[in-house]
N, C-alpha and C. Protein backbone atom coordinates (compact mmCIF):
# COMPACT_ATOMS: atom_id res chain seq x y z
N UNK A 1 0.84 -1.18 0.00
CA UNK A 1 0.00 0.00 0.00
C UNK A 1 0.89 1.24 0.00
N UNK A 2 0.57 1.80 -0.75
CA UNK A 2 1.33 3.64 -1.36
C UNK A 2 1.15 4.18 0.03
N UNK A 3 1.76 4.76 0.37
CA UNK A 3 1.26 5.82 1.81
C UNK A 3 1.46 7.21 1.39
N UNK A 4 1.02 8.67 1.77
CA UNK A 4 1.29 9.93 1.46
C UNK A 4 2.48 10.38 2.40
N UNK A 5 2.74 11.65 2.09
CA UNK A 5 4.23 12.09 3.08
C UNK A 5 3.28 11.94 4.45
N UNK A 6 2.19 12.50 4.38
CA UNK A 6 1.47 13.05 5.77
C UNK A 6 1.86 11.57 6.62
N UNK A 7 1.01 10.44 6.23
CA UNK A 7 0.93 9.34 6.76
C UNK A 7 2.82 8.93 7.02
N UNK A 8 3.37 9.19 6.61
CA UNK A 8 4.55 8.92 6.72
C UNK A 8 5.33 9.40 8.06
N UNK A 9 4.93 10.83 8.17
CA UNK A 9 5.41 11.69 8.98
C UNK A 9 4.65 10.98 10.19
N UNK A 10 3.33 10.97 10.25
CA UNK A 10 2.49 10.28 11.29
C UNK A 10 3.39 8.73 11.96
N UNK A 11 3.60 8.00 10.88
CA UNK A 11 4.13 6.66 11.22
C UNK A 11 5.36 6.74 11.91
N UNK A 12 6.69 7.63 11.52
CA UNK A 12 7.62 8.27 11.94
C UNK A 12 7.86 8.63 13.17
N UNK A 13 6.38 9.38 13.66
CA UNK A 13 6.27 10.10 14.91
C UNK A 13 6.19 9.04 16.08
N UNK A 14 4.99 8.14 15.26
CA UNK A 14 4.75 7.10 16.29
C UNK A 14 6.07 6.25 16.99
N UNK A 15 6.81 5.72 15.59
CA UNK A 15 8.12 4.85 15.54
C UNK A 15 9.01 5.39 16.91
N UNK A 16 8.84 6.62 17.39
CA UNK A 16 9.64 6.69 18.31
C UNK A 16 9.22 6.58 19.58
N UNK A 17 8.47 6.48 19.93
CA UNK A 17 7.30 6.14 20.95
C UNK A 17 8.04 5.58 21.74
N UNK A 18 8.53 5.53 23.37
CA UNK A 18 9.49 4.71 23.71
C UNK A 18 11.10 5.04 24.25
N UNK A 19 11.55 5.63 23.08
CA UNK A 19 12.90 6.28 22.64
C UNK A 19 13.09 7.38 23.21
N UNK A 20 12.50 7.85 24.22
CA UNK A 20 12.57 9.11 24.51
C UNK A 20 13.90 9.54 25.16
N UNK A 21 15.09 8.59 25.73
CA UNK A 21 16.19 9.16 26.35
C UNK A 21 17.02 8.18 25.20
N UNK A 22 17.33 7.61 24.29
CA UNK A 22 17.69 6.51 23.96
C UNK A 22 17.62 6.95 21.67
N UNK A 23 16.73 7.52 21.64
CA UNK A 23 16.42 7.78 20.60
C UNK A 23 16.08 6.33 19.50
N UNK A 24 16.37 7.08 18.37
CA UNK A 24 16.34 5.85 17.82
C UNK A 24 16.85 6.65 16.25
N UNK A 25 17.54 5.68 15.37
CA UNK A 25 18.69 6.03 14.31
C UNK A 25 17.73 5.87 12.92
N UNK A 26 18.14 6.94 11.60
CA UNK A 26 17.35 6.89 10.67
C UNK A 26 17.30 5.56 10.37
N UNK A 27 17.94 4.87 10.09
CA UNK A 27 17.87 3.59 9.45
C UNK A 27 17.25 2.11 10.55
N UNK A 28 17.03 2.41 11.62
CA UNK A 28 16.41 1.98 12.41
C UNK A 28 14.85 2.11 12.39
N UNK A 29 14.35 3.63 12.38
CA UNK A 29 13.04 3.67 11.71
C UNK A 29 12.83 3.07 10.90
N UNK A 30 14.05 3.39 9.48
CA UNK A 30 13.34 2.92 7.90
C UNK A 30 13.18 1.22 8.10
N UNK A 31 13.94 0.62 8.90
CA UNK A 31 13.57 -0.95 8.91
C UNK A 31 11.89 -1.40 9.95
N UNK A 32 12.04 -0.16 10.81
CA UNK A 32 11.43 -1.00 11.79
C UNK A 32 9.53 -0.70 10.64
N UNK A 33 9.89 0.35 9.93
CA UNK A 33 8.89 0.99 9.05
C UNK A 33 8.50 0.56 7.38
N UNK A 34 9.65 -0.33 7.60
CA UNK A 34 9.61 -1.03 6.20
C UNK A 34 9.72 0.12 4.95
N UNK A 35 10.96 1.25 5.11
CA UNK A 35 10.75 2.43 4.02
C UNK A 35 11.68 2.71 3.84
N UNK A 36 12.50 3.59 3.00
CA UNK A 36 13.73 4.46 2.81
C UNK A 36 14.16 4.94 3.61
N UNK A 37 15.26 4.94 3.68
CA UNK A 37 16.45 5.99 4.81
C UNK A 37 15.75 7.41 4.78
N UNK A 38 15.78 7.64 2.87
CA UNK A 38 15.54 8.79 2.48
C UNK A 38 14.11 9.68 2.60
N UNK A 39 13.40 8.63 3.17
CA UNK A 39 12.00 8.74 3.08
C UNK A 39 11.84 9.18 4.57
N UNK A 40 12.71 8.58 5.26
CA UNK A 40 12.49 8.70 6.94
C UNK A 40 13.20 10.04 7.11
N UNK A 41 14.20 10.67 6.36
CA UNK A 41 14.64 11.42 6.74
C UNK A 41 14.07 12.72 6.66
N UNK A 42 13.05 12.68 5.40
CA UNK A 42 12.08 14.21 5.06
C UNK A 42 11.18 14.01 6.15
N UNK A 43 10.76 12.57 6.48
CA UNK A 43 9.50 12.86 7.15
C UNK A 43 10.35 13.33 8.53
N UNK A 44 11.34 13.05 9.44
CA UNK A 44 12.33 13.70 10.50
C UNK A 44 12.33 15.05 10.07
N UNK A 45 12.60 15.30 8.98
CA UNK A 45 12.94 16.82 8.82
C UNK A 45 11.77 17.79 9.23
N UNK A 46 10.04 17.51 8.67
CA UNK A 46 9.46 17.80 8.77
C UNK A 46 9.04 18.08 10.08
N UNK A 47 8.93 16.68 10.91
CA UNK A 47 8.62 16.58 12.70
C UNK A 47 9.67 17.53 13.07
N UNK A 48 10.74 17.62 13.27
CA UNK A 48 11.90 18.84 13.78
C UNK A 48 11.34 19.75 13.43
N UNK A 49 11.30 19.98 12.47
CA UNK A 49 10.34 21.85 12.08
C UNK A 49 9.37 22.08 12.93
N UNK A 50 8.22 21.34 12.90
CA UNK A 50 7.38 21.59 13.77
C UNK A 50 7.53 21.21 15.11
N UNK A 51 8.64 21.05 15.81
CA UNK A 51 9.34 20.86 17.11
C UNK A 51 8.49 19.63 17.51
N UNK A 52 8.31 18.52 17.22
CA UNK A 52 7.53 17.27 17.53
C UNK A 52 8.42 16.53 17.99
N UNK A 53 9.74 16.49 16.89
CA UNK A 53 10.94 15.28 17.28
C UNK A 53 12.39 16.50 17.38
N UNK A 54 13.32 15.44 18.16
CA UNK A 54 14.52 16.48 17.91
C UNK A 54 15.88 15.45 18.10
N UNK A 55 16.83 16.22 17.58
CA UNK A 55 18.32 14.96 17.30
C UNK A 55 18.83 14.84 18.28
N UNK A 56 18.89 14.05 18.62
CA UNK A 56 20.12 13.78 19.68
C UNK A 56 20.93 13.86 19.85
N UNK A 57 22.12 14.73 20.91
CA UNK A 57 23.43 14.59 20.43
C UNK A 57 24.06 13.54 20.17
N UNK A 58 23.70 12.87 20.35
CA UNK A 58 24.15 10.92 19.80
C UNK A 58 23.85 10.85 18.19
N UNK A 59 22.85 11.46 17.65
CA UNK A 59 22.56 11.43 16.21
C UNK A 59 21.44 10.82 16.00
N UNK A 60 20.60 10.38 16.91
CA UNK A 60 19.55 9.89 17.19
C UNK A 60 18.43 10.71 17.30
N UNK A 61 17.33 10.08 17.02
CA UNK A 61 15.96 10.78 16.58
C UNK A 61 15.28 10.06 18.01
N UNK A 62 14.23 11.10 18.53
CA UNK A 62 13.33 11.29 19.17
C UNK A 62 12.41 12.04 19.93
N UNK A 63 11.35 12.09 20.26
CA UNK A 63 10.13 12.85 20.42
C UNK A 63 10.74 14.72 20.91
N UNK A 64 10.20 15.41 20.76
CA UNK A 64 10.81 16.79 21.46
C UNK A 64 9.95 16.83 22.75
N UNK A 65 10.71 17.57 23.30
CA UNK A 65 10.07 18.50 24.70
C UNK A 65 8.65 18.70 24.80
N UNK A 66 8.56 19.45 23.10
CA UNK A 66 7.08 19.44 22.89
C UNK A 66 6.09 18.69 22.72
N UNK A 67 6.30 17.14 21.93
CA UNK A 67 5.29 16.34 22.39
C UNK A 67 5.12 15.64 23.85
N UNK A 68 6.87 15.62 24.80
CA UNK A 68 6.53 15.57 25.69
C UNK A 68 5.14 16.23 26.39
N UNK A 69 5.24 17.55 26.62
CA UNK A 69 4.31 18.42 26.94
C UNK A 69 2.79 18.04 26.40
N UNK A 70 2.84 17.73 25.35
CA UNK A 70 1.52 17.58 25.30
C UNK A 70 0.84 16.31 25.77
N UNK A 71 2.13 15.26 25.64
CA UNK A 71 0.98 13.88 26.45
C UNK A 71 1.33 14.61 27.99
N UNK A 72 2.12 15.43 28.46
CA UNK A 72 1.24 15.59 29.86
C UNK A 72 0.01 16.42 29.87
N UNK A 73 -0.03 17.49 29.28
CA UNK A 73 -1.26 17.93 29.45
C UNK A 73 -2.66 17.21 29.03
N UNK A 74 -2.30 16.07 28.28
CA UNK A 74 -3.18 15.19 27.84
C UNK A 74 -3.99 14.09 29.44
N UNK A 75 -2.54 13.81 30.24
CA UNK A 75 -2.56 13.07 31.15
C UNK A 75 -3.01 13.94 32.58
N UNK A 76 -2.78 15.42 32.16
CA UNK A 76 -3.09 16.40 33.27
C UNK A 76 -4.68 16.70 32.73
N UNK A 77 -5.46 16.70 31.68
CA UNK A 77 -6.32 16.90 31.55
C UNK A 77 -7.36 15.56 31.82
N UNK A 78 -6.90 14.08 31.65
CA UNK A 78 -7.62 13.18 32.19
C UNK A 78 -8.17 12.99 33.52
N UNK A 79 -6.84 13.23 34.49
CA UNK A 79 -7.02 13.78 35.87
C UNK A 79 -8.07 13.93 36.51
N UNK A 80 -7.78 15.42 36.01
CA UNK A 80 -9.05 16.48 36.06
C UNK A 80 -10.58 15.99 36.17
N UNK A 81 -10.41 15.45 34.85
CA UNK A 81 -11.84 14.96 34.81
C UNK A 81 -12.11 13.42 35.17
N UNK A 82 -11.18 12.55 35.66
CA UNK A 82 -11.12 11.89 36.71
C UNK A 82 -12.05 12.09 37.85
N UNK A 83 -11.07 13.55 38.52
CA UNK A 83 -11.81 14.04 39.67
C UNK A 83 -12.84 14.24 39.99
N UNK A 84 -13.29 15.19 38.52
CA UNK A 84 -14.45 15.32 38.49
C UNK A 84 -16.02 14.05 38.58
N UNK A 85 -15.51 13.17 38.05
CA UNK A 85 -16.32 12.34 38.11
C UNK A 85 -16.22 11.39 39.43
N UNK A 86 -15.17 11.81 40.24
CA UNK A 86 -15.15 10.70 41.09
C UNK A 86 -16.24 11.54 41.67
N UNK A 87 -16.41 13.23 41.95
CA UNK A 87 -16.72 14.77 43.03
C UNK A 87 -18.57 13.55 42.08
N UNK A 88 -18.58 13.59 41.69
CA UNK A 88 -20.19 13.66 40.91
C UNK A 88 -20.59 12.00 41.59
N UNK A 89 -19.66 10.89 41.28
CA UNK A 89 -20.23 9.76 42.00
C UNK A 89 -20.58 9.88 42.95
N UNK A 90 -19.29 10.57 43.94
CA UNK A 90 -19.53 10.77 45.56
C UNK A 90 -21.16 11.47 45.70
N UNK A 91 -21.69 12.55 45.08
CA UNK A 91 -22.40 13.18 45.22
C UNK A 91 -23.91 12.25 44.80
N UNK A 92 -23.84 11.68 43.36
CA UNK A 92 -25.09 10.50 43.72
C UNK A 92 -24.83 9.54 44.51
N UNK A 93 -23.52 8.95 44.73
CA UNK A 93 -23.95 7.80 46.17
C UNK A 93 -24.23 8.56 47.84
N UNK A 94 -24.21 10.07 47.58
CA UNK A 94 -24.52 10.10 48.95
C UNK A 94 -26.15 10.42 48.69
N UNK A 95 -26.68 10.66 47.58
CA UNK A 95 -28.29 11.13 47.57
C UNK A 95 -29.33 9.44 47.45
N UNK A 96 -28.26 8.71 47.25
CA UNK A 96 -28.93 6.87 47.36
C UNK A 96 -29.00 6.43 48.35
N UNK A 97 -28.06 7.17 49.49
CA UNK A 97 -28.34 6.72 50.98
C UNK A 97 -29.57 7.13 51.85
């Protein structure tokens, strides 16, 4: 199956999932992705631009600061509404008593 750059860049992003102190090497993606060196490397180029992924001083690829940040606020926003629902159970199991 043909894939577009977009989907590429997407698959890319994912591939490092994991790698976050450790990275992971172009040609390591392109195998683990079944694609070009060259192919992994536009779609890297692209994620760096938009600060998603960043190089390692090792030479290694993985996630930036910034997607850090966003799975926490992802994980800070579950929380939340965690809480909230625990504040709302508490509140119908005390009106069942």
């Amino acid at each position: 199956m043909k894939i577009n750059a977009a989907q590429r860049v997407l698959r890319v992003w994912q591939a490092l999932k994991g790698h976050t102190f450790t990275g992971l090497s172009n040609s390591e993606i392109a195998e683990m992705l079944g694609d070009s060196p060259a192919n992994i490397s536009r779609a890297l180029n692209t994620l760096i631009a938009e600060d998603l992924a960043t190089k390692l001083p090792s030479g290694r690829f993985a996630h930036s600061v910034k997607t850090l940040q966003i799975a926490a606020a992802h994980y800070d926003h579950t929380q939340r509404m965690k809480q909230r629902i625990d504040q709302m159970q508490g509140q119908i199991n005390a009106g069942t008593r």
